[in-house]
Protein backbone atom coordinates (compact mmCIF):
# COMPACT_ATOMS: atom_id res chain seq x y z
CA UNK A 1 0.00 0.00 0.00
CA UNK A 2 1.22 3.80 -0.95
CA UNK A 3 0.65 5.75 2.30
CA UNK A 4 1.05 9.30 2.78
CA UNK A 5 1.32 11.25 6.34
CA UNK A 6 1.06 14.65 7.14
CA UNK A 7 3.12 16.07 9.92
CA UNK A 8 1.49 19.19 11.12
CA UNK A 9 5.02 19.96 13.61
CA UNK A 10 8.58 20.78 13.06
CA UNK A 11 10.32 17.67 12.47
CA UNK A 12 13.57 19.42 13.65
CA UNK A 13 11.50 20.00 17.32
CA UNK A 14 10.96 16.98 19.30
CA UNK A 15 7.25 16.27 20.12
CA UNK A 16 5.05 13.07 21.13
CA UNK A 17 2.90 13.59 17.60
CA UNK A 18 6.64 14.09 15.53
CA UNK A 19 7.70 10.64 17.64
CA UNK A 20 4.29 8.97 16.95
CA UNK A 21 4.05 9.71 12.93
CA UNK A 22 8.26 8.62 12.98
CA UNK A 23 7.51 5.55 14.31
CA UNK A 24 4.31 4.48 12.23
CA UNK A 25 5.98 5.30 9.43
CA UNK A 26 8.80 3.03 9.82
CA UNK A 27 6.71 0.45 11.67
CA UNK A 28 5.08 0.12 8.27
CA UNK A 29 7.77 0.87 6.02
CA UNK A 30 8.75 -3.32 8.20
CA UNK A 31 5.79 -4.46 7.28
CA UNK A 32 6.63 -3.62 3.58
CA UNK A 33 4.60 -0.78 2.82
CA UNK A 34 5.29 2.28 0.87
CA UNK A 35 5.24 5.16 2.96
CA UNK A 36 6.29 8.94 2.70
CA UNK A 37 5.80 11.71 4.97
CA UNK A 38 5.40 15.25 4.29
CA UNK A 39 6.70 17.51 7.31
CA UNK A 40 7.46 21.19 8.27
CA UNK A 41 11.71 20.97 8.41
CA UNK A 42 14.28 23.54 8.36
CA UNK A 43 16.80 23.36 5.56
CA UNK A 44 19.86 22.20 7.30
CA UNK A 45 17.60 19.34 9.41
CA UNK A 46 18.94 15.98 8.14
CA UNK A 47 15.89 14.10 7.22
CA UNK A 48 14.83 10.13 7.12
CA UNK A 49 14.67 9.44 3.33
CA UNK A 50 10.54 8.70 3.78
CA UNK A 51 10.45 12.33 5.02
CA UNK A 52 9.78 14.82 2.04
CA UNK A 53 10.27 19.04 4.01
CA UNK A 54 7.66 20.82 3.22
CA UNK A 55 9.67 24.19 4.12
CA UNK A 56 10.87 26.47 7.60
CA UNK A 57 8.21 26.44 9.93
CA UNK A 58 7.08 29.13 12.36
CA UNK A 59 6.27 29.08 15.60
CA UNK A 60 2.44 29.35 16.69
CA UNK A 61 1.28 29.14 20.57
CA UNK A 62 -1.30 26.48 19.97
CA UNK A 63 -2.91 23.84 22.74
CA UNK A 64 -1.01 25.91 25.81
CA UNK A 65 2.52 25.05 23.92
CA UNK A 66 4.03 26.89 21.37
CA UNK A 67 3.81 24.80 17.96
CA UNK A 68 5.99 25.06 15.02
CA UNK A 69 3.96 25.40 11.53
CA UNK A 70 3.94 25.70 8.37
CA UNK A 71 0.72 27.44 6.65
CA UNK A 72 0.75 29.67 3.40
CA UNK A 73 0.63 29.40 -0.37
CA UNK A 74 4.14 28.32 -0.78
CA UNK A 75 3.33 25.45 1.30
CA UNK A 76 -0.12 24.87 -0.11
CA UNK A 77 2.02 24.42 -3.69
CA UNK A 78 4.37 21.23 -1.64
CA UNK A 79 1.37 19.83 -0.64
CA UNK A 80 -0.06 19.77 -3.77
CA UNK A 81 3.60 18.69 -6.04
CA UNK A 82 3.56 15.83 -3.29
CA UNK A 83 0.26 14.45 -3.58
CA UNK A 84 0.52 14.47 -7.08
CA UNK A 85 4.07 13.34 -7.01
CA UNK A 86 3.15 10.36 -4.44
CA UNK A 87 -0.32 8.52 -6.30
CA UNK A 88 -1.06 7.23 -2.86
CA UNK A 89 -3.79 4.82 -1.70
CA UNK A 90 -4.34 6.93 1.51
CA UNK A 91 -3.64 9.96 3.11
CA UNK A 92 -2.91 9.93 6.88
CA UNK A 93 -3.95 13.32 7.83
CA UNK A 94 -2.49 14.30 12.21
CA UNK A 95 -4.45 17.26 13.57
CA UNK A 96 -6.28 18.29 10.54
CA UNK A 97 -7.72 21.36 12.34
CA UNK A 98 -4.17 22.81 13.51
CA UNK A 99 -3.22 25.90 10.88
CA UNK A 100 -0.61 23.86 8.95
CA UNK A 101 -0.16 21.23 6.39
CA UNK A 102 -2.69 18.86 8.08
CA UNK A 103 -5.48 21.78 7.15
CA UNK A 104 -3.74 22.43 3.92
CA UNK A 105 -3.94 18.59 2.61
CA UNK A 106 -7.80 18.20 3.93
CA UNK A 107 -8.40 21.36 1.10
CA UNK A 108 -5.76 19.97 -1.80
CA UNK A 109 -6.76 16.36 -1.45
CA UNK A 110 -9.57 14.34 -2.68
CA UNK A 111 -9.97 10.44 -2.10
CA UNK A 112 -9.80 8.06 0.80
CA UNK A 113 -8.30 10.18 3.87
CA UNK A 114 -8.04 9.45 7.28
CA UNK A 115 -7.31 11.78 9.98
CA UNK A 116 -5.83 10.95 13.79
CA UNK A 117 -6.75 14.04 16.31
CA UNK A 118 -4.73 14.11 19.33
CA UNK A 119 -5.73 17.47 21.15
CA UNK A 120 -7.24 17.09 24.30
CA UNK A 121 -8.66 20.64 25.45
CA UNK A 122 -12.41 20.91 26.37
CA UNK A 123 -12.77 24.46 26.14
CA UNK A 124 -11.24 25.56 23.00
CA UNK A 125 -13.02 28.57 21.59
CA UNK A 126 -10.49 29.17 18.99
CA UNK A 127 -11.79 25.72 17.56
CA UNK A 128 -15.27 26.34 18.03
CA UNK A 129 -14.85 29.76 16.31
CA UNK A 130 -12.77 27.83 13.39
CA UNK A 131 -15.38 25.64 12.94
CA UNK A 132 -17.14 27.12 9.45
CA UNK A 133 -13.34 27.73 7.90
CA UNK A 134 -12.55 24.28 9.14
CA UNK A 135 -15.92 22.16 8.10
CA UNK A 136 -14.79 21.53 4.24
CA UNK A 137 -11.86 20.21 5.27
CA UNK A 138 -13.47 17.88 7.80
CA UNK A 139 -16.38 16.72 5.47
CA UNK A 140 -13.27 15.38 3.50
CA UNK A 141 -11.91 12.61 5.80
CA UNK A 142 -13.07 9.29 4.80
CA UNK A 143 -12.39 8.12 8.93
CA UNK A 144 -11.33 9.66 12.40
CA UNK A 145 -8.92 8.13 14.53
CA UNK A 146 -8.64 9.52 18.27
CA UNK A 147 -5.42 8.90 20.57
CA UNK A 148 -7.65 8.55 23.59
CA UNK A 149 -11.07 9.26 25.02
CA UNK A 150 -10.53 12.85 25.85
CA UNK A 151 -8.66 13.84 22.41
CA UNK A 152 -12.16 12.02 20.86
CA UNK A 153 -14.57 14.12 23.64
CA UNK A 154 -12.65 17.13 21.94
CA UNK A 155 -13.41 16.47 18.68
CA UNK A 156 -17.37 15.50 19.36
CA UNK A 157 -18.03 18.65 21.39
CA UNK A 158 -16.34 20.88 18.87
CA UNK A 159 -16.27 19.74 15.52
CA UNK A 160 -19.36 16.81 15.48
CA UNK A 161 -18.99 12.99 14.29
CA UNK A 162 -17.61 10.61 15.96
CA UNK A 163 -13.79 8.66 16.08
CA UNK A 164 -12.39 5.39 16.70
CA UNK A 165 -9.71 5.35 19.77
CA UNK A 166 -6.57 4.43 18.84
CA UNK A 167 -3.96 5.31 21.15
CA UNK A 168 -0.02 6.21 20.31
CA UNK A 169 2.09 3.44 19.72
CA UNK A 170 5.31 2.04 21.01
CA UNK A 171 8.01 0.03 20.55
CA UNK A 172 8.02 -1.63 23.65
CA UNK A 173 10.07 -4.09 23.30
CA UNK A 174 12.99 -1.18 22.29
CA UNK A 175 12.91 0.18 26.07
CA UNK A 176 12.50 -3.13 27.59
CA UNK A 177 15.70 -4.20 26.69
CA UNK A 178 17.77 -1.33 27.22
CA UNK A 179 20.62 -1.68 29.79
CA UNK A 180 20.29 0.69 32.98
CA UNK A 181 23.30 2.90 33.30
CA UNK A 182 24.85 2.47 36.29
CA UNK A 183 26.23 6.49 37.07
CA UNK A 184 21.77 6.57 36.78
CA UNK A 185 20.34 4.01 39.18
CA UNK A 186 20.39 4.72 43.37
CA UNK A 187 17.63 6.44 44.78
CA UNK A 188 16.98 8.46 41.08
CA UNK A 189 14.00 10.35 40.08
CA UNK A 190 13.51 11.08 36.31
CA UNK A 191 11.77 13.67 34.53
CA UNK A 192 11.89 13.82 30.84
CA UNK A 193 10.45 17.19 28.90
CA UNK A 194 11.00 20.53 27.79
CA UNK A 195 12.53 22.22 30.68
CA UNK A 196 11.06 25.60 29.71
CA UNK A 197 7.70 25.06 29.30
CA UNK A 198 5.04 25.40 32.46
CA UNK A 199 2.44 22.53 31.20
CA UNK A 200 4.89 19.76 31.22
CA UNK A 201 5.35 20.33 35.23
CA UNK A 202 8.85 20.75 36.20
CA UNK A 203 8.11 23.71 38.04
CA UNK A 204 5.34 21.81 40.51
CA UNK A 205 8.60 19.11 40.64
CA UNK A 206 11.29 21.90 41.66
CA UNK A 207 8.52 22.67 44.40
CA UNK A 208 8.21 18.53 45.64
CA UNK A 209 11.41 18.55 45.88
CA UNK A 210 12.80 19.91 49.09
CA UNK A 211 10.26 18.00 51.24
CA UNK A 212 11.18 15.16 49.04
CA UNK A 213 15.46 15.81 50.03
CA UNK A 214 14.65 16.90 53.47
CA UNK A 215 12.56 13.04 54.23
CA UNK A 216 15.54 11.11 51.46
CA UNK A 217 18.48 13.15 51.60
CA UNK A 218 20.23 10.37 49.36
CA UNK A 219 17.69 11.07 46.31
CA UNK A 220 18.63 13.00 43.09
CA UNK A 221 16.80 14.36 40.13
CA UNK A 222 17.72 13.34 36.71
CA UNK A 223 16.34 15.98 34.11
CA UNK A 224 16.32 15.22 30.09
CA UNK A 225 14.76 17.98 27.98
CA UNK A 226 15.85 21.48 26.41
CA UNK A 227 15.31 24.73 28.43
CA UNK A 228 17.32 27.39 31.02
CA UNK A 229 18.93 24.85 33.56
CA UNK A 230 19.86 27.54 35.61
CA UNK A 231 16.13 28.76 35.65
CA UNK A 232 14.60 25.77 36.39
CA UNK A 233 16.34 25.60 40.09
CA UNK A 234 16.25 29.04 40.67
CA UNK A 235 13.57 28.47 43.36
CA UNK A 236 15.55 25.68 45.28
CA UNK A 237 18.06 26.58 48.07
CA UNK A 238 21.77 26.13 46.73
CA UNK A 239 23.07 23.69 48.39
CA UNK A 240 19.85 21.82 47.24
CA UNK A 241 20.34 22.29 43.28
CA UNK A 242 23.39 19.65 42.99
CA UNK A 243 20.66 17.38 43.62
CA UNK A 244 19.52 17.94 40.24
CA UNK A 245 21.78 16.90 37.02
CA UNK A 246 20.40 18.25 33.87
CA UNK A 247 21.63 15.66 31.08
CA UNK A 248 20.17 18.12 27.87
CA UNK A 249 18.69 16.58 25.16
CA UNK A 250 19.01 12.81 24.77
CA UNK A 251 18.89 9.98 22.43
CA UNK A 252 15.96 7.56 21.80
CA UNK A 253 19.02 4.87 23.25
CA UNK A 254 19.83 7.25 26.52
CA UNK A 255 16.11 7.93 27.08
CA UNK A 256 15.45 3.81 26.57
CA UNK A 257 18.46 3.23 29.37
CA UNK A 258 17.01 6.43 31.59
CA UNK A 259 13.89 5.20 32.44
CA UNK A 260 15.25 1.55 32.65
CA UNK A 261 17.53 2.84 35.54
CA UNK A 262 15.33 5.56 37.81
CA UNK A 263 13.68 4.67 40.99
CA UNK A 264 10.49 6.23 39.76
CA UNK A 265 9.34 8.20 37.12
CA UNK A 266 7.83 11.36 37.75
CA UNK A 267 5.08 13.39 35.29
CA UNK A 268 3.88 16.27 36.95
CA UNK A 269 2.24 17.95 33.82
CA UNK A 270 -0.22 20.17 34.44
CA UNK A 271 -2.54 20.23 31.11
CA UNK A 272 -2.70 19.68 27.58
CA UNK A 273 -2.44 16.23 27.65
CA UNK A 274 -4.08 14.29 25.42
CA UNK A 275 -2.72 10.92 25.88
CA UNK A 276 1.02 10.88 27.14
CA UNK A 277 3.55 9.01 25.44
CA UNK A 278 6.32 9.25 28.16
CA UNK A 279 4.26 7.17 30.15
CA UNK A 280 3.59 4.09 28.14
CA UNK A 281 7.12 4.44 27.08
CA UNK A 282 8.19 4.58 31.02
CA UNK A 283 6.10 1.52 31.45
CA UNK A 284 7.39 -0.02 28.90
CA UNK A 285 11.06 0.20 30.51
CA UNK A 286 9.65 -1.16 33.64
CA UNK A 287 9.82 2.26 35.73
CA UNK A 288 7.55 2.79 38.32
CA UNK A 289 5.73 5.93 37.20
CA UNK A 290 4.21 9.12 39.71
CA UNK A 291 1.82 11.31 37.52
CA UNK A 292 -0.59 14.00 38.36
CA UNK A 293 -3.96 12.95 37.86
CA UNK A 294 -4.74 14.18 34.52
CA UNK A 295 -7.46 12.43 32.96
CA UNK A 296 -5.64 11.20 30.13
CA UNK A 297 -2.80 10.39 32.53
CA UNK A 298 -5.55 8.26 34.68
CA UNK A 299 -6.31 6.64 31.27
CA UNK A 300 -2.86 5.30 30.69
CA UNK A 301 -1.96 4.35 33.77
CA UNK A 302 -5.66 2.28 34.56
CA UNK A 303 -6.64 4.62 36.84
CA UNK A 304 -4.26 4.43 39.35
CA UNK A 305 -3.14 0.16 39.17
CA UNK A 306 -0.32 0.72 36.45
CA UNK A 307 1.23 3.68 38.34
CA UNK A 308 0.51 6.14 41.11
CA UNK A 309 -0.87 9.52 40.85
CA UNK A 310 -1.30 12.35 42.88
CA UNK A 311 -3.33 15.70 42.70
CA UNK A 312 -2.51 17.93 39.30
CA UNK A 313 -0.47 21.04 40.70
CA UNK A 314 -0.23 19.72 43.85
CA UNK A 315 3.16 19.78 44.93
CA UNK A 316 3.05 18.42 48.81
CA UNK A 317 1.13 16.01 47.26
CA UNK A 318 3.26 14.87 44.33
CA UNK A 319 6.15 15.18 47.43
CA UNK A 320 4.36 12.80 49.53
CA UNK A 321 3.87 10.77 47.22
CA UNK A 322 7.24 10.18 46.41
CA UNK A 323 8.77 9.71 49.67
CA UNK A 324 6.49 6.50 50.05
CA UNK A 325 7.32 5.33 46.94
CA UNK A 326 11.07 5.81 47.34
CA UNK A 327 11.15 4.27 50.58
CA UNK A 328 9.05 1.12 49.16
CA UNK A 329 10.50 -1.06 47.45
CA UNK A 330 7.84 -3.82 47.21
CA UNK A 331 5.12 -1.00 45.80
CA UNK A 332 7.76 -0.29 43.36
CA UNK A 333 7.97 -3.58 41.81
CA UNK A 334 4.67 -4.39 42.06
CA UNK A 335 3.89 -1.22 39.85
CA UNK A 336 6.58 -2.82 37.28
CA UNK A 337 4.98 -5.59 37.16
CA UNK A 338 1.52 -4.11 36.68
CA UNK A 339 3.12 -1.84 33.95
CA UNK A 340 4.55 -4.24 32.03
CA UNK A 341 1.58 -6.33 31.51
CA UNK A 342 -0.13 -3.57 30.77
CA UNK A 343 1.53 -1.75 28.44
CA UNK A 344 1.69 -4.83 25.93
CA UNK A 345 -1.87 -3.07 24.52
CA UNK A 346 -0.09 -0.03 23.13
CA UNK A 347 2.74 -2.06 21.62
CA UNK A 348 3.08 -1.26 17.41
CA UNK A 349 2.45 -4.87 17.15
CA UNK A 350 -1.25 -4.08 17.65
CA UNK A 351 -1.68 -0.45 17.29
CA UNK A 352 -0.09 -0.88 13.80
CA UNK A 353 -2.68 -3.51 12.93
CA UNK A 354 -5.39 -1.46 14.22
CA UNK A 355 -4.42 1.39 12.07
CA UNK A 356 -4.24 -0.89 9.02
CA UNK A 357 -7.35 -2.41 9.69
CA UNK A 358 -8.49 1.63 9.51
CA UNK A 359 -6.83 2.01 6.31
CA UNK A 360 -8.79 -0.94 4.34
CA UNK A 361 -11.62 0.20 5.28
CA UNK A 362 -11.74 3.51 3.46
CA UNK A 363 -9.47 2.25 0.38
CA UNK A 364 -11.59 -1.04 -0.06
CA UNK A 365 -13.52 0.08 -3.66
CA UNK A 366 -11.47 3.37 -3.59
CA UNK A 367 -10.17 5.60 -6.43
CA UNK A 368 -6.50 6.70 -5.26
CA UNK A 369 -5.88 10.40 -3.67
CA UNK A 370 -5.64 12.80 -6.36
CA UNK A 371 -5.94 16.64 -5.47
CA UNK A 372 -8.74 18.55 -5.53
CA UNK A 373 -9.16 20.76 -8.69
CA UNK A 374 -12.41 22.89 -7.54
CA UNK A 375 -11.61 26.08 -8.19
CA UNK A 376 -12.96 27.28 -5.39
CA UNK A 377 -10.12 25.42 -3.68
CA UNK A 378 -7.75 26.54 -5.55
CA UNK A 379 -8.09 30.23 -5.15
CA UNK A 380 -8.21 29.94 -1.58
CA UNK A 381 -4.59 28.71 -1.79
CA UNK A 382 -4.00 31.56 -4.03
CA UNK A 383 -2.49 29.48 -6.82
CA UNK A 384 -2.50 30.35 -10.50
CA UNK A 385 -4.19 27.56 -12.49
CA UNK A 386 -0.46 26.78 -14.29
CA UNK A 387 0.62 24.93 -10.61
């Protein structure tokens, strides 16, 4: 099968949709399908040869983050060379209502498309207020994939219709094998993110973490992610902040042999979490995961029997919590345990097949994509009827 995906995100940036759409794409690219992917990419970004750049992107705050797209008639003309370029039996369309080339495919593209929405925010009136610019588009997509409940309660409450849940994938297997480091392992905590950005939690964490060094004096924070190191312990005491080593941005290997070696894993996000890919892929090393109780969080983690949680925001809470899991080991290992049988249900193995299963439905008895020639369409990109 020809399959084409739509990044909507910088490939260049790291982010759970970029790491999702990577590896579907080369989970299926295994299986012996044809895939490409078209994705926002600066010029000097080496690129996977199944990724085609679809041009610089620009950052947007979108979904409490700030999103790097790519939107505009230059990029409406790469959508449209690489859908007629590609003659693909579907198009795999990742938040279609996000202004970038998700949005810009829905309005080039005719044929079987299906779309995966992964924003979870229930009050969104910038989508609501979208909603006439963005209903063409929509009326396009052949079938709607949702990456958990509360990204599909999004998309009923704002947009209408209806999705199949689907969550993210992983490789499981990839983190369950990876050796612990040793200079890692010893009374660690681990928090992997972007260091500078207030939904992902560190913040709430910096604030756990004296009562958390003051009952476990032995414990230290290990912190992956981009961001102002010095910022981020600004609020603890000095001789506190050598409890925290900032290792900067790491490889899918290091991040496989960080969570394989921490005591417990900690996600203290605060919002904007639609599903959260850290956490199956935490699970999947066997770490014993903390998480504030996010609804999507509770999701993953089977309310509470796959991992502990502890009130969103709440940092006496999220300290508490992990002073009793730090000084337990027996809850600890029961929670691998748990986690690891668990997980097994977002391994590619069967979100890969579920997907699949997705695609034959809307290409069984289809024409291929083509793009759209209405010329309504095409002035809205602006394009001269030569392109």
């Amino acid at each position: 099968m020809k399959i084409g995906i739509v990044c909507p995100y910088s490939w260049d940036v790291p982010g759970g949709v970029q790491f999702h759409i990577r590896d579907l794409a080369e989970h299926l690219i295994r299986l012996g399908h044809d895939v490409s992917v078209l994705a926002p990419a600066d010029d000097e970004t080496p690129l996977p040869p199944y990724v085609v750049s679809a041009g610089r992107a620009v950052p947007v705050p979108y979904n409490g983050s700030v999103a790097r797209l790519n939107f505009g008639f230059l990029s409406a003309a790469r959508v449209r060379r690489w859908l007629h370029d590609g003659t693909f039996d579907v198009i795999h369309i990742h938040e279609p209502t996000s202004p970038s080339l998700g949005l810009l495919t829905c309005w080039a593209a005719r044929g079987p498309i299906v779309a995966t929405f992964h924003t979870s925010n229930p009050r969104s009136r910038a989508m609501i207020a979208a909603y006439p610019i963005l209903q063409p588009a929509l009326e396009k997509i052949s079938a709607r994939i949702a990456v958990s409940e509360y990204a599909r309660r999004t998309l009923v409450e704002h947009l209408g219709g209806d999705a199949v849940v689907i969550p993210n994938g992983v490789d499981v297997d990839f983190f369950a094998r990876a050796e612990p480091k040793a200079e890692w392992r010893g009374g660690t905590l681990g928090f992997i993110g972007r260091i500078d950005e207030p939904r992902k939690g560190l913040p709430v964490l910096m604030r756990a973490l004296p009562a958390i060094l003051a009952a476990r004096p032995e414990t230290r924070l290990l912190v992956a992610g981009r961001g102002d190191e010095e910022e981020a312990v600004a609020s603890l005491p000095k001789e506190m902040r050598g409890r925290v080593e900032f290792l900067g941005m790491v490889s899918d290997e290091d991040k496989a042999r960080l969570l394989r070696s921490v005591d417990v894993y900690v996600a203290p996000n605060t919002g904007g979490e639609s599903f959260g890919i850290i956490l199956v892929e935490a699970l999947s090393a066997g770490a014993p995961v903390l998480a504030s109780d996010l609804d999507a969080f509770g999701q993953v983690l089977d309310h509470g029997a796959a991992g502990d949680l502890f009130a969103n925001e709440d940092a006496d809470a999220l300290a508490a919590a992990a002073i009793r899991l730090l000084g337990d080991p027996e809850r600890r290992e029961g929670l691998r345990v748990r986690g690891s049988a668990h997980v097994r249900r977002f391994d590619w193995s069967t979100v890969g097949a579920d997907i699949l299963a997705v695609y034959e439905t809307v290409t069984d008895g289809a024409a291929a994509v083509d793009t759209d020639e209405r010329p309504g369409l095409r002035s809205r990109f602006g394009l001269a009827a030569r392109d």
